[in-house]
Protein backbone atom coordinates (compact mmCIF):
# COMPACT_ATOMS: atom_id res chain seq x y z
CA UNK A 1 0.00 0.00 0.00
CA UNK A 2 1.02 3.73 -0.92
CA UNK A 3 0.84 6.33 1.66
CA UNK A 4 0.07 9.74 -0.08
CA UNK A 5 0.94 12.64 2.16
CA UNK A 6 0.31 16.09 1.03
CA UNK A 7 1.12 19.79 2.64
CA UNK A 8 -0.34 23.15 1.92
CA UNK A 9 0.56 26.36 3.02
CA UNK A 10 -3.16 27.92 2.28
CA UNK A 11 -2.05 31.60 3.02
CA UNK A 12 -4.45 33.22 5.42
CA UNK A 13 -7.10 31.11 5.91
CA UNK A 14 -9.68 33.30 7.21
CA UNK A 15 -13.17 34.38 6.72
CA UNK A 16 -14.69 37.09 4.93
CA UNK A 17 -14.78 40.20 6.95
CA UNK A 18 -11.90 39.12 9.15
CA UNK A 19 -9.18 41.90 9.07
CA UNK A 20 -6.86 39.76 7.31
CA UNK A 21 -10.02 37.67 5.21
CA UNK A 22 -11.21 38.29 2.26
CA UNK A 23 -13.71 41.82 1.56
CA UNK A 24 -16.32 39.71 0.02
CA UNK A 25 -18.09 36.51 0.60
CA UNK A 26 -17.26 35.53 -2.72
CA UNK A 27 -13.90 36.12 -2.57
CA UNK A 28 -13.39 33.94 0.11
CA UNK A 29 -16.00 30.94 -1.36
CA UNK A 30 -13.72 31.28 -4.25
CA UNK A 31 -10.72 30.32 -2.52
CA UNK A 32 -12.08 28.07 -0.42
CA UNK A 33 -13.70 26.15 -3.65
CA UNK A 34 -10.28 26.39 -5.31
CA UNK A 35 -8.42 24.66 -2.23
CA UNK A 36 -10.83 21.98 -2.55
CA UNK A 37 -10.99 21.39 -5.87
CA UNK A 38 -7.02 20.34 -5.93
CA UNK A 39 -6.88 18.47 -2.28
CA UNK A 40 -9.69 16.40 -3.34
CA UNK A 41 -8.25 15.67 -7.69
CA UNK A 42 -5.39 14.77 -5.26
CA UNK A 43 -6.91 12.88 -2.78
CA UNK A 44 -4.19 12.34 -0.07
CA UNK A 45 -4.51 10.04 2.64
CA UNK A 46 -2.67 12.64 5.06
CA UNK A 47 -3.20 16.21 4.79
CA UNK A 48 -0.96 19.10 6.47
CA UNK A 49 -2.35 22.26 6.25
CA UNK A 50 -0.94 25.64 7.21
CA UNK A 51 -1.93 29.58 7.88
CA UNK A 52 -5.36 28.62 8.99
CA UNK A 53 -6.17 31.83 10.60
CA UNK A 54 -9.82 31.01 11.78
CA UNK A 55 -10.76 27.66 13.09
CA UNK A 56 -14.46 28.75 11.11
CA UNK A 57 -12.82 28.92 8.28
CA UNK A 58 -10.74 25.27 8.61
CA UNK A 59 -14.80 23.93 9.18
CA UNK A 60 -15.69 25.79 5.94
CA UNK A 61 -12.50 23.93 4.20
CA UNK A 62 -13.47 20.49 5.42
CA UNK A 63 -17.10 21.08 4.58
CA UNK A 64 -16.35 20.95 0.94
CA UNK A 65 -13.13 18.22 1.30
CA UNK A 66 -14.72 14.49 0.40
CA UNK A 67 -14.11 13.10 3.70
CA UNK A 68 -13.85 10.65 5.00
CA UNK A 69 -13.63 8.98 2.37
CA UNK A 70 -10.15 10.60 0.83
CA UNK A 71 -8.90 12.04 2.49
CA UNK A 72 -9.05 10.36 5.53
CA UNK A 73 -7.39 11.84 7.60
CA UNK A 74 -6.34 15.54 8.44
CA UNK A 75 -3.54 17.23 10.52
CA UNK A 76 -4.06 20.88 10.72
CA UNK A 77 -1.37 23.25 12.11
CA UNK A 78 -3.20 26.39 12.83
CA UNK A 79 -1.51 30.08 11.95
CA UNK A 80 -1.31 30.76 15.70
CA UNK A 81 0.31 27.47 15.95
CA UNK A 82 -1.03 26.32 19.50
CA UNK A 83 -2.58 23.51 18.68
CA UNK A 84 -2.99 20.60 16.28
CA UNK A 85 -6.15 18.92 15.43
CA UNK A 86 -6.63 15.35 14.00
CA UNK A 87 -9.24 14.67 12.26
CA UNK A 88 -9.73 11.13 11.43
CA UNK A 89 -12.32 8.42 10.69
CA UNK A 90 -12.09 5.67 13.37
CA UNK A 91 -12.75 2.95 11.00
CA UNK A 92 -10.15 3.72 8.86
């Protein structure tokens, strides 16, 4: 079995309005669409994410990510970097 691991400095996660977000709600659908659109054509088994700045905004990602399916499982480093946070299906 492969393990595919991918990482991916999103830039500023956060959500529109924020002071460092996006201006518009579209702006920031845009980019989170875009984000998901290449994790899932990649489909990893391990994600590493970075520069979430708003754990809203990490919820928004994983909203549109096809888990749990692929990927399974997620490792989040947040901007702020005091804490990680697994997300993983059990079964898998």
């Amino acid at each position: 079995m492969t393990l595919k691991v991918m990482t991916w400095n999103v830039e500023n996660l956060f959500q529109a309005g924020a002071p460092f977000g996006p201006k518009t709600q579209a702006v920031y659908y845009e980019k989170l669409d875009g984000l998901a659109s290449v994790i899932n054509a990649e489909a990893p088994h391990a994600l590493g994410v970075q520069e979430i700045g708003d754990p809203n905004a990490l919820d928004d990602l994983e909203q549109r990510l096809n888990a749990p399916v692929s990927p399974a499982c997620f490792l989040v480093s947040k901007i702020y970097l005091d804490r990680l946070r697994w997300s993983c299906d059990p079964a898998d």
